[in-house]
N, C-alpha and C. Protein backbone atom coordinates (compact mmCIF):
# COMPACT_ATOMS: atom_id res chain seq x y z
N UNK A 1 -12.79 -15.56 9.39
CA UNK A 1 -13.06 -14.13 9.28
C UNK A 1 -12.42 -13.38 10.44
N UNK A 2 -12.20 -13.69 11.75
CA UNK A 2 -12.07 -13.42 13.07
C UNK A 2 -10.36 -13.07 12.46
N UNK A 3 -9.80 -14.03 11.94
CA UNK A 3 -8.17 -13.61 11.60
C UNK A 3 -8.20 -12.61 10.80
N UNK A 4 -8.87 -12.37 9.55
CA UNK A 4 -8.25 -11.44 8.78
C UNK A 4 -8.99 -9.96 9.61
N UNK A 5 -9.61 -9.94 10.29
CA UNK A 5 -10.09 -9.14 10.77
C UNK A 5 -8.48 -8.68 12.17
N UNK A 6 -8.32 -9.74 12.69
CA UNK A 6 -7.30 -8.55 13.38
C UNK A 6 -6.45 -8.57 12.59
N UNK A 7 -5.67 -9.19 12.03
CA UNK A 7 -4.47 -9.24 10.70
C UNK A 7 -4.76 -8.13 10.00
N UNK A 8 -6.04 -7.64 9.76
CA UNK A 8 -6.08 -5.88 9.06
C UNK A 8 -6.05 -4.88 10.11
N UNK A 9 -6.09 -5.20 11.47
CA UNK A 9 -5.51 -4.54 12.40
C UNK A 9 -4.02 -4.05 12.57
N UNK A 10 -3.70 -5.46 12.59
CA UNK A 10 -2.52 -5.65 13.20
C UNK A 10 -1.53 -5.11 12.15
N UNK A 11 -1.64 -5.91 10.34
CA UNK A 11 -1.14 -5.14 9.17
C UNK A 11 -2.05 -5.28 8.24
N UNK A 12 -2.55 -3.73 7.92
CA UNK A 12 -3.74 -3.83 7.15
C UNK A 12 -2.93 -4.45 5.13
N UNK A 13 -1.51 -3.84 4.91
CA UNK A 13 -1.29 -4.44 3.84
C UNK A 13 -1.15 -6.04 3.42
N UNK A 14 -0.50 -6.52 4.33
CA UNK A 14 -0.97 -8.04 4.72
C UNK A 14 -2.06 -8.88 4.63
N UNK A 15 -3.28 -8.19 5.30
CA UNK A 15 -4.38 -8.60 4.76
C UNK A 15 -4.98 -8.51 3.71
N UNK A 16 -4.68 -7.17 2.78
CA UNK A 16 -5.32 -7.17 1.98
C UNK A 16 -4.76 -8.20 0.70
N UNK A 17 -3.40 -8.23 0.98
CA UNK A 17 -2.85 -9.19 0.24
C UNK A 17 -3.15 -10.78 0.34
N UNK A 18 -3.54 -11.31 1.07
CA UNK A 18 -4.03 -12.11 1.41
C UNK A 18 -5.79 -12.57 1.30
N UNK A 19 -6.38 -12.08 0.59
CA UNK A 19 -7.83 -12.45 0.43
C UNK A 19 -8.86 -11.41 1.54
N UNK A 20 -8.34 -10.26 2.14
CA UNK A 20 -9.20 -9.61 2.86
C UNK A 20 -10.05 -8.09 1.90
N UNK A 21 -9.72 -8.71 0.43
CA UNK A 21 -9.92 -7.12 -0.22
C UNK A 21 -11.39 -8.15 -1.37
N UNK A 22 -11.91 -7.46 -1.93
CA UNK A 22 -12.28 -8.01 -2.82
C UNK A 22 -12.30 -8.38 -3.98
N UNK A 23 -12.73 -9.62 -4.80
CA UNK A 23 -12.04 -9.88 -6.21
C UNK A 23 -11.97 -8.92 -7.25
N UNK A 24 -11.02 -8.63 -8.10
CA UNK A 24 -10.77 -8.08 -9.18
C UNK A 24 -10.19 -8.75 -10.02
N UNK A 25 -10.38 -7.82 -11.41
CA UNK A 25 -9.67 -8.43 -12.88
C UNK A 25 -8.27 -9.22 -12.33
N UNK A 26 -7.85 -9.61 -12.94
CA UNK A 26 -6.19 -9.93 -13.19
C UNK A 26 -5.47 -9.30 -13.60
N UNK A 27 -6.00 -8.03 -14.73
CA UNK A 27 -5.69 -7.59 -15.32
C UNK A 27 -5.03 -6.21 -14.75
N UNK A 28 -6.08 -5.67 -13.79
CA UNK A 28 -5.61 -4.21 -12.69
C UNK A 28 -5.29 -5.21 -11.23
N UNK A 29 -4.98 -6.33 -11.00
CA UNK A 29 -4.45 -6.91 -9.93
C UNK A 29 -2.96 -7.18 -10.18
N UNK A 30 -2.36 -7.82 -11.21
CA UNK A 30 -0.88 -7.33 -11.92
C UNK A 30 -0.70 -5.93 -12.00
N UNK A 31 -1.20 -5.49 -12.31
CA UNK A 31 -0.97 -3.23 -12.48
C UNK A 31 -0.68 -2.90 -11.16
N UNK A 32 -1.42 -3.42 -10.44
CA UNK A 32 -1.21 -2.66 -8.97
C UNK A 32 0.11 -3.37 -8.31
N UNK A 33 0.45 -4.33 -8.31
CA UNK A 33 1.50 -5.01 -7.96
C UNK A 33 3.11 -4.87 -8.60
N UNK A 34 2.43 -4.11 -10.17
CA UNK A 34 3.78 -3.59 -10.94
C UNK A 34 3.95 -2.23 -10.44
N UNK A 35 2.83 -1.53 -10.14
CA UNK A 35 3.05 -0.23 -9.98
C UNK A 35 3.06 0.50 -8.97
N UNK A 36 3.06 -0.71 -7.60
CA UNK A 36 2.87 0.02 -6.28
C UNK A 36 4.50 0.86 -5.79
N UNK A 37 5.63 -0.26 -6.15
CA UNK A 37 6.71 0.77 -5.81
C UNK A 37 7.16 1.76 -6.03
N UNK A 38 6.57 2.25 -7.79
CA UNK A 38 7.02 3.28 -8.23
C UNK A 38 6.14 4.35 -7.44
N UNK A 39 4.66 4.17 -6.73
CA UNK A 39 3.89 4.59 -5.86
C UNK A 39 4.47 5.23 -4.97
N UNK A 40 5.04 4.14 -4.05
CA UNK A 40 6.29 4.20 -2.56
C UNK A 40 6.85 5.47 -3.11
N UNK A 41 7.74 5.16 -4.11
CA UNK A 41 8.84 6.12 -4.12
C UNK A 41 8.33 7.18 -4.23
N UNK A 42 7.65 8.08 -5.25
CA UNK A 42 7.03 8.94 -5.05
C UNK A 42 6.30 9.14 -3.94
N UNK A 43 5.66 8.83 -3.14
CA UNK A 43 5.44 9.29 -2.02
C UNK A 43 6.39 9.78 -1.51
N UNK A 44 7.66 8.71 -0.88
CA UNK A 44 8.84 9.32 -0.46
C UNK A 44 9.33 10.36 -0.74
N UNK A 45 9.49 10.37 -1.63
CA UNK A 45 10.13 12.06 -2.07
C UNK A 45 9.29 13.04 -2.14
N UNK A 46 8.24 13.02 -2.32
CA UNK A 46 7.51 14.14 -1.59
C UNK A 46 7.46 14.23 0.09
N UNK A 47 8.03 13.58 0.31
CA UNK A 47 7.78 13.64 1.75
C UNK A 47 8.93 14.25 2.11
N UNK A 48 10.06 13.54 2.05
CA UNK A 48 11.55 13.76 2.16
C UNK A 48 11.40 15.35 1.53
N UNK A 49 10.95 15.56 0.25
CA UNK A 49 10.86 17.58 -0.12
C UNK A 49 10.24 18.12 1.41
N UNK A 50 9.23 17.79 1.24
CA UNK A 50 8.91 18.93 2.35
C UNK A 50 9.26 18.81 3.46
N UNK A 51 9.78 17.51 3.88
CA UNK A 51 10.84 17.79 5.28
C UNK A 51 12.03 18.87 5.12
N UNK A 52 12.96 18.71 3.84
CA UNK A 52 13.49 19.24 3.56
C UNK A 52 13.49 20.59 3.07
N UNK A 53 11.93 21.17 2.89
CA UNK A 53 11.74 22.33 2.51
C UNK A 53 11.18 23.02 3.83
N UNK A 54 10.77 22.40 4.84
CA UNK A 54 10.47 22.62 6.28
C UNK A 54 11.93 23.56 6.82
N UNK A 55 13.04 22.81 6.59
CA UNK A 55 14.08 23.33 7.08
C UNK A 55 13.98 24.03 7.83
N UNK A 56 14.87 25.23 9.20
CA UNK A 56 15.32 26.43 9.06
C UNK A 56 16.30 27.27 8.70
């Protein structure tokens, strides 16, 4: 317990990938793993907009 405890310190995605989250379906544990990059990216580009809309 002592490891995943700083390992969610140290990288909390790491741990959770690793057994520090709790059990779920299989079913939304594949979903989240198909659908986290398309996640990323969208984030990104909202981010990248409003840097870019920050401009002067």
């Amino acid at each position: 317990m002592k490891k995943l405890i700083t390992l969610s310190l140290l990288a909390p995605g790491t741990a959770l990938a690793h057994g520090g989250h709790a059990p779920v379906p299989e079913a939304a544990h594949g979903l989240v793993h198909g659908a986290a990059p398309f996640g990323l990216m969208i984030v990104a580009f909202v981010v990248a907009g409003l840097i870019w809309r920050a401009r002067p």
